[in-house]
Protein backbone atom coordinates (compact mmCIF):
# COMPACT_ATOMS: atom_id res chain seq x y z
CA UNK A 1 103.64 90.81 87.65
CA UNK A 2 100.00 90.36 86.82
CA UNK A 3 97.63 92.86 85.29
CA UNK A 4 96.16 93.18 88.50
CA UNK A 5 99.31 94.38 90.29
CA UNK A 6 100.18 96.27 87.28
CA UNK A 7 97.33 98.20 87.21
CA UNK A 8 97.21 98.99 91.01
CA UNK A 9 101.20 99.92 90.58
CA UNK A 10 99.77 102.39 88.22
CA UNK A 11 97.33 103.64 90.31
CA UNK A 12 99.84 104.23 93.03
CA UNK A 13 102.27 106.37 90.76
CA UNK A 14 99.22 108.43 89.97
CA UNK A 15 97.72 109.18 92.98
CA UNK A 16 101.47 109.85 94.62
CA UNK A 17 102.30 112.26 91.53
CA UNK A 18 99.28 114.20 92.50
CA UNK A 19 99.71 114.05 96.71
CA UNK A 20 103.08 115.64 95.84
CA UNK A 21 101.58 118.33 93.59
CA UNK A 22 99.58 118.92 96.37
CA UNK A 23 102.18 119.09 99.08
CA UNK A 24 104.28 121.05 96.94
CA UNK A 25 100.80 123.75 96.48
CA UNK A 26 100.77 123.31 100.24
CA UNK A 27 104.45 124.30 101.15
CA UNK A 28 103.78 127.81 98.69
CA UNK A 29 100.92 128.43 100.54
CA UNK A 30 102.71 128.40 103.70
CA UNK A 31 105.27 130.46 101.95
CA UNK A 32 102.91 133.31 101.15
CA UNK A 33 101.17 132.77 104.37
CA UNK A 34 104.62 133.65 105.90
CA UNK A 35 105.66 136.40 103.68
CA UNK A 36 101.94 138.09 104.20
CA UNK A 37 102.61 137.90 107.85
CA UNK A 38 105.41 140.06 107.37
CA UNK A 39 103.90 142.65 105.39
CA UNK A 40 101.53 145.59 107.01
CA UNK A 41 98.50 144.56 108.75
CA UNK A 42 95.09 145.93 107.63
CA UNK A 43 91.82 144.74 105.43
CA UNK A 44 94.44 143.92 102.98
CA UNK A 45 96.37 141.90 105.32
CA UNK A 46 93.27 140.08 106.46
CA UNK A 47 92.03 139.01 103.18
CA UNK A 48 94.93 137.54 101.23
CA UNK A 49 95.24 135.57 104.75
CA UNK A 50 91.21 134.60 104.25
CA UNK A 51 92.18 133.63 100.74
CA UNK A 52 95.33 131.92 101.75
CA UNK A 53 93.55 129.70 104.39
CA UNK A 54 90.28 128.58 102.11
CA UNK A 55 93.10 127.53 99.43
CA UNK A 56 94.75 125.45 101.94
CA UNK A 57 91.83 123.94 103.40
CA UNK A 58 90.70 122.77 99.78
CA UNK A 59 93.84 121.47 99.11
CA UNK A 60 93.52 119.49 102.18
CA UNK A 61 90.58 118.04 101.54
CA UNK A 62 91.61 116.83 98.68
CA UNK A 63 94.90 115.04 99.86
CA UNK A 64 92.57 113.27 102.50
CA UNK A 65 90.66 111.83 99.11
CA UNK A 66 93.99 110.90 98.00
CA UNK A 67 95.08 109.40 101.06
CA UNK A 68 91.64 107.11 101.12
CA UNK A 69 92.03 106.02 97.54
CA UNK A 70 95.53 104.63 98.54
CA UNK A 71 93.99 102.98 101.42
CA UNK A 72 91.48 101.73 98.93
CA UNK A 73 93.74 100.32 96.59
CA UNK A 74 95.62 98.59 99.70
CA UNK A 75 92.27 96.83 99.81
CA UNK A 76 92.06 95.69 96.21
CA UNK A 77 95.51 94.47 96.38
CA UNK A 78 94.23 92.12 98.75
CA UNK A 79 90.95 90.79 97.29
CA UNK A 80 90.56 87.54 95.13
CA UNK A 81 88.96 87.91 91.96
CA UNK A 82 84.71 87.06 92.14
CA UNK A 83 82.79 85.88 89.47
CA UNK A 84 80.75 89.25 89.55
CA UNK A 85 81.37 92.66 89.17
CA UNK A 86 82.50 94.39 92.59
CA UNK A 87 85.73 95.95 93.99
CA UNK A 88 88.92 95.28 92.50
CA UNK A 89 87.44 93.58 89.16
CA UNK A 90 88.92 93.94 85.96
CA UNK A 91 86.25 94.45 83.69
CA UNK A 92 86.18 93.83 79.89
CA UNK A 93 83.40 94.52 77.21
CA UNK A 94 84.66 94.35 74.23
CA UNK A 95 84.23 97.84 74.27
CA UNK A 96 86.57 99.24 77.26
CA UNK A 97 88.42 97.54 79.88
CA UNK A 98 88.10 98.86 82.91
CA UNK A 99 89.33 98.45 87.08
CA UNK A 100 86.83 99.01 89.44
CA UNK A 101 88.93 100.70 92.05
CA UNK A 102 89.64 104.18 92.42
CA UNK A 103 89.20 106.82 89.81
CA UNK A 104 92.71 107.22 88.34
CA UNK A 105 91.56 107.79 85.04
CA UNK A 106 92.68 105.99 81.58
CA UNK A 107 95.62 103.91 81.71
CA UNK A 108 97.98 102.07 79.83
CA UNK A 109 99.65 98.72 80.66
CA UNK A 110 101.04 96.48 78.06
CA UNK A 111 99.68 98.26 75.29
CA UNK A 112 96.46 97.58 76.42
CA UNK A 113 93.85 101.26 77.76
CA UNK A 114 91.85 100.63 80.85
CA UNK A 115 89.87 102.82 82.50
CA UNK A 116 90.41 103.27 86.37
CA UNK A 117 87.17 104.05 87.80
CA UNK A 118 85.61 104.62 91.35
CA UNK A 119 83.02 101.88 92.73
CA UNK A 120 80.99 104.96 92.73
CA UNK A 121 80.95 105.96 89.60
CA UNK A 122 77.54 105.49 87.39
CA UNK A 123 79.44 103.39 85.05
CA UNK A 124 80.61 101.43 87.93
CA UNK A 125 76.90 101.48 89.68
CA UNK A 126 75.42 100.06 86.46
CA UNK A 127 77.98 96.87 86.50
CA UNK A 128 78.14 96.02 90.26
CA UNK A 129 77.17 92.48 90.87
CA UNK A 130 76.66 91.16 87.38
CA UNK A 131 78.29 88.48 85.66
CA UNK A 132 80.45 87.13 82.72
CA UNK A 133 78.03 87.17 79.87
CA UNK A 134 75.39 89.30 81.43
CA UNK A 135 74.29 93.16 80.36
CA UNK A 136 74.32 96.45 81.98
CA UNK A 137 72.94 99.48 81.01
CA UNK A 138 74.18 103.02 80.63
CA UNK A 139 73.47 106.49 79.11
CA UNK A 140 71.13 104.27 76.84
CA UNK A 141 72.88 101.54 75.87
CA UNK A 142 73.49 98.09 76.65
CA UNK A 143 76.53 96.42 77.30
CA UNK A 144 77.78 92.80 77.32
CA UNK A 145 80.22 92.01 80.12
CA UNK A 146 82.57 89.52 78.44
CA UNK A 147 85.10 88.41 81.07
CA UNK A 148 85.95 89.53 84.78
CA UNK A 149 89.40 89.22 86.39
């Protein structure tokens, strides 16, 4: 397996660890939406369902974020490494490593940390597009890209 591969396996685990946090969040939601639907109606009744409803809808959103970084990491699986900075690189300064992909945070693959982080991100913004050897700046300070995989 290749660090790429690695990486996105990583990912994967992370992302599904968290979608079934989620569902699990969801199905105790339901739960109490159930049991409140049993108890006595009233202002009472009406607000813990209010309450119970904006907590699932936030939870949804969020395992619809989920659900498109997966489909985004199906992408990078699929791309050949560039000579620049773009989706799916591996990035390393000297400094950090780090796999522009989806934000999955700091990882750890064969002893080595990388940082999984969103094309999005600032940090990401600021490398897009440049090459081995080149510079990018953020939060003040300058940074040599020494090799992209």
């Amino acid at each position: 397996m290749d660090i790429r591969e690695g990486l996105i396996r990583i990912c994967r685990e992370k992302i599904d660890e968290k979608v079934a946090s989620l569902k699990k969040s969801m199905d105790g939601l339901k739960e109490d939406l159930e049991n409140e639907s049993k108890s006595s109606a009233g202002d009472k009744y009406e607000t813990s369902r209010e309450m119970i409803n904006i907590e699932w809808n936030k939870l949804s959103q969020q395992l619809v974020e989920f659900e498109k970084q997966l489909k985004t990491l199906n992408r990078v699986q699929h791309l050949e490494p560039k000579e620049t900075v773009q989706l799916g690189a591996i990035v390393d300064t000297g400094k950090a490593r780090y796999f522009i992909s989806v934000p999955a945070g700091e990882i750890y693959l064969d002893h080595q940390r990388y940082y999984a982080i969103g094309v999005h991100s600032p940090i990401a913004q600021a490398m897009l597009g440049k090459k081995k050897g080149e510079f990018f700046s953020f939060r003040e300070t300058s940074t040599k890209i020494n090799s992209i995989a």
